[in-house]
N, C-alpha and C. Protein backbone atom coordinates (compact mmCIF):
# COMPACT_ATOMS: atom_id res chain seq x y z
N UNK A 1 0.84 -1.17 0.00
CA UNK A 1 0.00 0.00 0.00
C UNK A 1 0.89 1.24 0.00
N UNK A 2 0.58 1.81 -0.67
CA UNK A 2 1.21 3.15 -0.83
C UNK A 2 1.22 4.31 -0.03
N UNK A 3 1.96 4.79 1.13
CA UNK A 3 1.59 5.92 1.93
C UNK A 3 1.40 6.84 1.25
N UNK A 4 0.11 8.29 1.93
CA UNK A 4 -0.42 9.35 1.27
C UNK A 4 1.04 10.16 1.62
N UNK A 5 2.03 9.89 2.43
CA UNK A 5 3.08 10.68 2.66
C UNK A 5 4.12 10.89 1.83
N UNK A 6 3.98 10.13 1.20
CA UNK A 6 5.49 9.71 -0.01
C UNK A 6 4.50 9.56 -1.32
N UNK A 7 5.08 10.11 -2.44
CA UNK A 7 4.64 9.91 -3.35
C UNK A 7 6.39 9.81 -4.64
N UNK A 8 6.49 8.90 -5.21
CA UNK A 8 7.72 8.85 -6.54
C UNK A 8 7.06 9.71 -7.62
N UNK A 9 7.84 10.27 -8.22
CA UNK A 9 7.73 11.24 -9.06
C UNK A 9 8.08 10.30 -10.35
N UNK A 10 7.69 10.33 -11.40
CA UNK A 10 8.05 9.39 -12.55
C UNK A 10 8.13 10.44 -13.90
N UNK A 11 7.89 11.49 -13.86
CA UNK A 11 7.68 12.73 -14.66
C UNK A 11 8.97 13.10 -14.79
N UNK A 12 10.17 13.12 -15.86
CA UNK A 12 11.07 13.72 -16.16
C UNK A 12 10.91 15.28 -15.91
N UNK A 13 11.37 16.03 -14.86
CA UNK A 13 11.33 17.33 -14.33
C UNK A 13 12.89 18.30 -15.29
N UNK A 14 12.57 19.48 -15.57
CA UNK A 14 13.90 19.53 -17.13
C UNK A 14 15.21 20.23 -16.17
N UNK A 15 14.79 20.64 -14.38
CA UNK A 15 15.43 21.48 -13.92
C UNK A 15 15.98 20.32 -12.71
N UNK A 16 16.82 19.61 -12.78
CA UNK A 16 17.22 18.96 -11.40
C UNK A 16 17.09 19.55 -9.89
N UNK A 17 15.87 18.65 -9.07
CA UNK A 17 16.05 19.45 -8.11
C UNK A 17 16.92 18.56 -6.68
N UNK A 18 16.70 18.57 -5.73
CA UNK A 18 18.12 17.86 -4.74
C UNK A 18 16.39 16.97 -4.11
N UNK A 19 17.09 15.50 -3.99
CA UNK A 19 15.91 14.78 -3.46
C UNK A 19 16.22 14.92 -1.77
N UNK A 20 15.04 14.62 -0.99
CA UNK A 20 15.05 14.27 0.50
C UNK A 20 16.13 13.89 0.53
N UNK A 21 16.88 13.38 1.91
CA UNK A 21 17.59 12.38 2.56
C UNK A 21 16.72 11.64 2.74
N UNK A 22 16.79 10.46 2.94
CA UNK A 22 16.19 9.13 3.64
C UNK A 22 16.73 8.24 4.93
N UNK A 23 16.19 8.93 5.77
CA UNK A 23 16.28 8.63 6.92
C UNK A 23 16.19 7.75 7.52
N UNK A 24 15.15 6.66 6.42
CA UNK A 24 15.09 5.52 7.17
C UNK A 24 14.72 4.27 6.03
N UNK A 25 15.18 2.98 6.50
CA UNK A 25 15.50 2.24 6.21
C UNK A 25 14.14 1.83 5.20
N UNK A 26 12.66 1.87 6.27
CA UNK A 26 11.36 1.51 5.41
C UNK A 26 10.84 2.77 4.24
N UNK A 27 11.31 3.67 4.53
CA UNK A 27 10.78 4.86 3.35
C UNK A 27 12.01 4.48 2.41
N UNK A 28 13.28 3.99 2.34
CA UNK A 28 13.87 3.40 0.98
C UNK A 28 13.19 2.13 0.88
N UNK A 29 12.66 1.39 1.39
CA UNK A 29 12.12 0.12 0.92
C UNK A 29 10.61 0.35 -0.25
N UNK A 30 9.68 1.39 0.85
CA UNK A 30 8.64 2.00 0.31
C UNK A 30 9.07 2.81 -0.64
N UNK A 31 9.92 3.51 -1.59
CA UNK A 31 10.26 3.93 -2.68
C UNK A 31 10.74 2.94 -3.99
N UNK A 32 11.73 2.37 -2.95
CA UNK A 32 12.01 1.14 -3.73
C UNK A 32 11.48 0.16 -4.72
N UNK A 33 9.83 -0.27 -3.66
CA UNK A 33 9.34 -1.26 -4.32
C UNK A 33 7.73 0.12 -5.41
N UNK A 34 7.75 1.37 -5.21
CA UNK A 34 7.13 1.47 -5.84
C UNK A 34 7.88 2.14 -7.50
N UNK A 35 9.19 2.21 -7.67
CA UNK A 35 9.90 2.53 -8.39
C UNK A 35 10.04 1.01 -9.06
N UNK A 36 9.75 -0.11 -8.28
CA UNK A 36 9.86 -1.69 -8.94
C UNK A 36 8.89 -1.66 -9.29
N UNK A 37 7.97 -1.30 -9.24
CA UNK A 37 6.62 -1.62 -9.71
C UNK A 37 6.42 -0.89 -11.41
N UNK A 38 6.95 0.59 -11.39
CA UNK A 38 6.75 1.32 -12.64
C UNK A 38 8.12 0.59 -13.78
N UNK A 39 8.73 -0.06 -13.39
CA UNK A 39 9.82 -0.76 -14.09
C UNK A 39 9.22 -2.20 -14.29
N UNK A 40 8.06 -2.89 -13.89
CA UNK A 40 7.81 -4.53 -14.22
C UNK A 40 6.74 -3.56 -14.98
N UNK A 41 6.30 -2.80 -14.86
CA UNK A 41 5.20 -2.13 -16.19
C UNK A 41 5.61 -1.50 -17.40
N UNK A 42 7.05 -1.63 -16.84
CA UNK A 42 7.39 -1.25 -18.60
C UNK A 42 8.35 0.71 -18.71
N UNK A 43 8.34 1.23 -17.34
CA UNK A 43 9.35 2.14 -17.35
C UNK A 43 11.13 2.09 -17.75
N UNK A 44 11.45 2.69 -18.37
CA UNK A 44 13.24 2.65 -19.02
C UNK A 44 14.05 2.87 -17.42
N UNK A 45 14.78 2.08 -16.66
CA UNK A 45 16.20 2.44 -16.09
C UNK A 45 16.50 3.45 -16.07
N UNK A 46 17.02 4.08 -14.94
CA UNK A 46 17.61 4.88 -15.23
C UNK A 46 19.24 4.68 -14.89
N UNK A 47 19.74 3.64 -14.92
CA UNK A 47 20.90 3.26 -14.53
C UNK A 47 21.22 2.01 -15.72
N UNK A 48 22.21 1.96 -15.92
CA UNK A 48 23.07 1.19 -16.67
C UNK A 48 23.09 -0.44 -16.41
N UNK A 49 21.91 -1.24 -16.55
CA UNK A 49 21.67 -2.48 -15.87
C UNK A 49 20.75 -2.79 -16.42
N UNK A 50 21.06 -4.63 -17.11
CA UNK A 50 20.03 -4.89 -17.93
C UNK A 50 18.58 -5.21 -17.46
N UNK A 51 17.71 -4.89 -18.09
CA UNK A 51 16.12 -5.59 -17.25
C UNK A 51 15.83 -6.88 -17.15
N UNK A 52 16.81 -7.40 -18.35
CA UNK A 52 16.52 -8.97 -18.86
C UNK A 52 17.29 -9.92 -17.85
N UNK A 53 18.29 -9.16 -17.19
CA UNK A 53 19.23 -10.11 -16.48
C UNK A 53 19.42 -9.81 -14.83
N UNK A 54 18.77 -8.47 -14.86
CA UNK A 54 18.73 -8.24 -12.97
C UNK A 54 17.04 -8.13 -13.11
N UNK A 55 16.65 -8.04 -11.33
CA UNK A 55 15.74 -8.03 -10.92
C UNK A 55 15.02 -6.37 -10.97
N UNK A 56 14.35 -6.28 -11.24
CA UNK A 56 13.19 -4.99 -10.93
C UNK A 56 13.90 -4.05 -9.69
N UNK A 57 13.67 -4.90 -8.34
CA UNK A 57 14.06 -4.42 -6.85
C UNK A 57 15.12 -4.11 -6.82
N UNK A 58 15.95 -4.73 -7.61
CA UNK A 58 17.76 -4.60 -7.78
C UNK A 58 18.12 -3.34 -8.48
N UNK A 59 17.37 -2.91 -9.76
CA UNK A 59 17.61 -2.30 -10.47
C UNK A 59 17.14 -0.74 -10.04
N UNK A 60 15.71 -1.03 -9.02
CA UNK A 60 15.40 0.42 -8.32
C UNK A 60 16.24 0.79 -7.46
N UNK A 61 16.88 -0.50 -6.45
CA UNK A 61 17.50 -0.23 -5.41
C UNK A 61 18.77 0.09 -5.67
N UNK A 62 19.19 0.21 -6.77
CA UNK A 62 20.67 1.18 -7.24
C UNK A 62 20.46 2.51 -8.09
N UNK A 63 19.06 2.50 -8.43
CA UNK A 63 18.85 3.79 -8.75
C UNK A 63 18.43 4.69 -7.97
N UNK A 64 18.04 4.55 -6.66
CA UNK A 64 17.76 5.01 -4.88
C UNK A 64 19.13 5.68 -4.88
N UNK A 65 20.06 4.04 -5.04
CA UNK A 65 21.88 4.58 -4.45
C UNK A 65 22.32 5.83 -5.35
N UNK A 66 21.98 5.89 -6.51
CA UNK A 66 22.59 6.89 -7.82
C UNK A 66 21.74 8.00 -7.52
N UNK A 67 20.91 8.17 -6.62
CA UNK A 67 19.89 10.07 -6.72
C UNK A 67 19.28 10.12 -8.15
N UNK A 68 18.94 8.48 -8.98
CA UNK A 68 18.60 8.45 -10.23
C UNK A 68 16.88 9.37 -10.01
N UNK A 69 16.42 8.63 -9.20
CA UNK A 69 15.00 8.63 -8.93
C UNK A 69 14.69 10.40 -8.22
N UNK A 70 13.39 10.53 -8.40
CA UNK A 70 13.51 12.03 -8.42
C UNK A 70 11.95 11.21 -7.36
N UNK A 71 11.78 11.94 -5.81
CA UNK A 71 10.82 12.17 -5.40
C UNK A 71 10.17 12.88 -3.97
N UNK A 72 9.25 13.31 -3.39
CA UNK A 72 8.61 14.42 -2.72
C UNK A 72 8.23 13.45 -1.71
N UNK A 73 8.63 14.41 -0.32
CA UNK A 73 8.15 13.60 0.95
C UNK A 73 7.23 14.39 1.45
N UNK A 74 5.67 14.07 1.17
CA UNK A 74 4.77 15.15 1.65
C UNK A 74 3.90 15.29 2.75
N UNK A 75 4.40 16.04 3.73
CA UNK A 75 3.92 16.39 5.21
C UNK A 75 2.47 15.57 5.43
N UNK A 76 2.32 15.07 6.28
CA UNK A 76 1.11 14.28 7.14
C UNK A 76 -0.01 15.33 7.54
N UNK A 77 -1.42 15.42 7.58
CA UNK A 77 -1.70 16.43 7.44
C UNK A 77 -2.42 16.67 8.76
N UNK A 78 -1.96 17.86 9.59
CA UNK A 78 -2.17 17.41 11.15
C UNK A 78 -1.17 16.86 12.36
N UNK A 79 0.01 17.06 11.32
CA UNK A 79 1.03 16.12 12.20
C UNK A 79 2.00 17.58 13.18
N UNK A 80 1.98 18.89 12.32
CA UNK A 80 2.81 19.82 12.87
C UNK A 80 1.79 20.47 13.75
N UNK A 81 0.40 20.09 14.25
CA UNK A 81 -0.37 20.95 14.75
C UNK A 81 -0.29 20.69 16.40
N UNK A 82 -0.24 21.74 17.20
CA UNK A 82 -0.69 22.12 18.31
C UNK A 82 -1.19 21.65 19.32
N UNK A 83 -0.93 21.05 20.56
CA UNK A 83 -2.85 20.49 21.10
C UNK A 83 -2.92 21.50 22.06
C-alpha cells in the first residue's frame, strides 16, 4: 500500500532538483518497491543495468543509491499541529 506521505515522481522534471535524505531504512524500501513496480510495467532504467538479467528491486535499489529517482516527501496532514 502506498503511503499518502510519499509519493515517486516518474515525470522527467527539465530542472534537477536535490531529493530528500532518507532517513530511514522503510521509506527506501517503500520507494524502492514502488519505483519496482513502474519498471515490471514497462518504465526505461535509469541506470546502466540490464532488465533482462537483474531483478526490478535490484535495479530500483541502485537507482535510490545513484539520486537516479527524483521524489517528494509530503507532510502528514495534522502532524505539525498544536494540542
Amino acid at each position: 500500500m502506498v503511503e499518502p506521505t510519499e509519493q515517486l515522481v516518474e515525470e522527467n522534471i527539465k530542472e534537477k532538483t536535490e531529493a530528500p535524505e532518507i532517513h530511514s531504512k522503510y521509506r527506501k524500501i517503500i520507494l524502492a518497491a514502488q519505483r519496482s513496480k513502474q519498471l515490471q510495467r514497462g518504465a526505461t532504467p535509469r541506470v546502466d543495468m540490464d532488465p533482462r538479467k537483474s531483478k526490478s528491486t535490484r535495479i530500483a535499489m541502485r537507482e535510490l543509491e545513484e539520486d537516479k529517482i527524483e521524489y517528494e516527501i509530503m507532510p502528514v496532514a495534522g502532524a505539525n499541529e498544536s494540542q
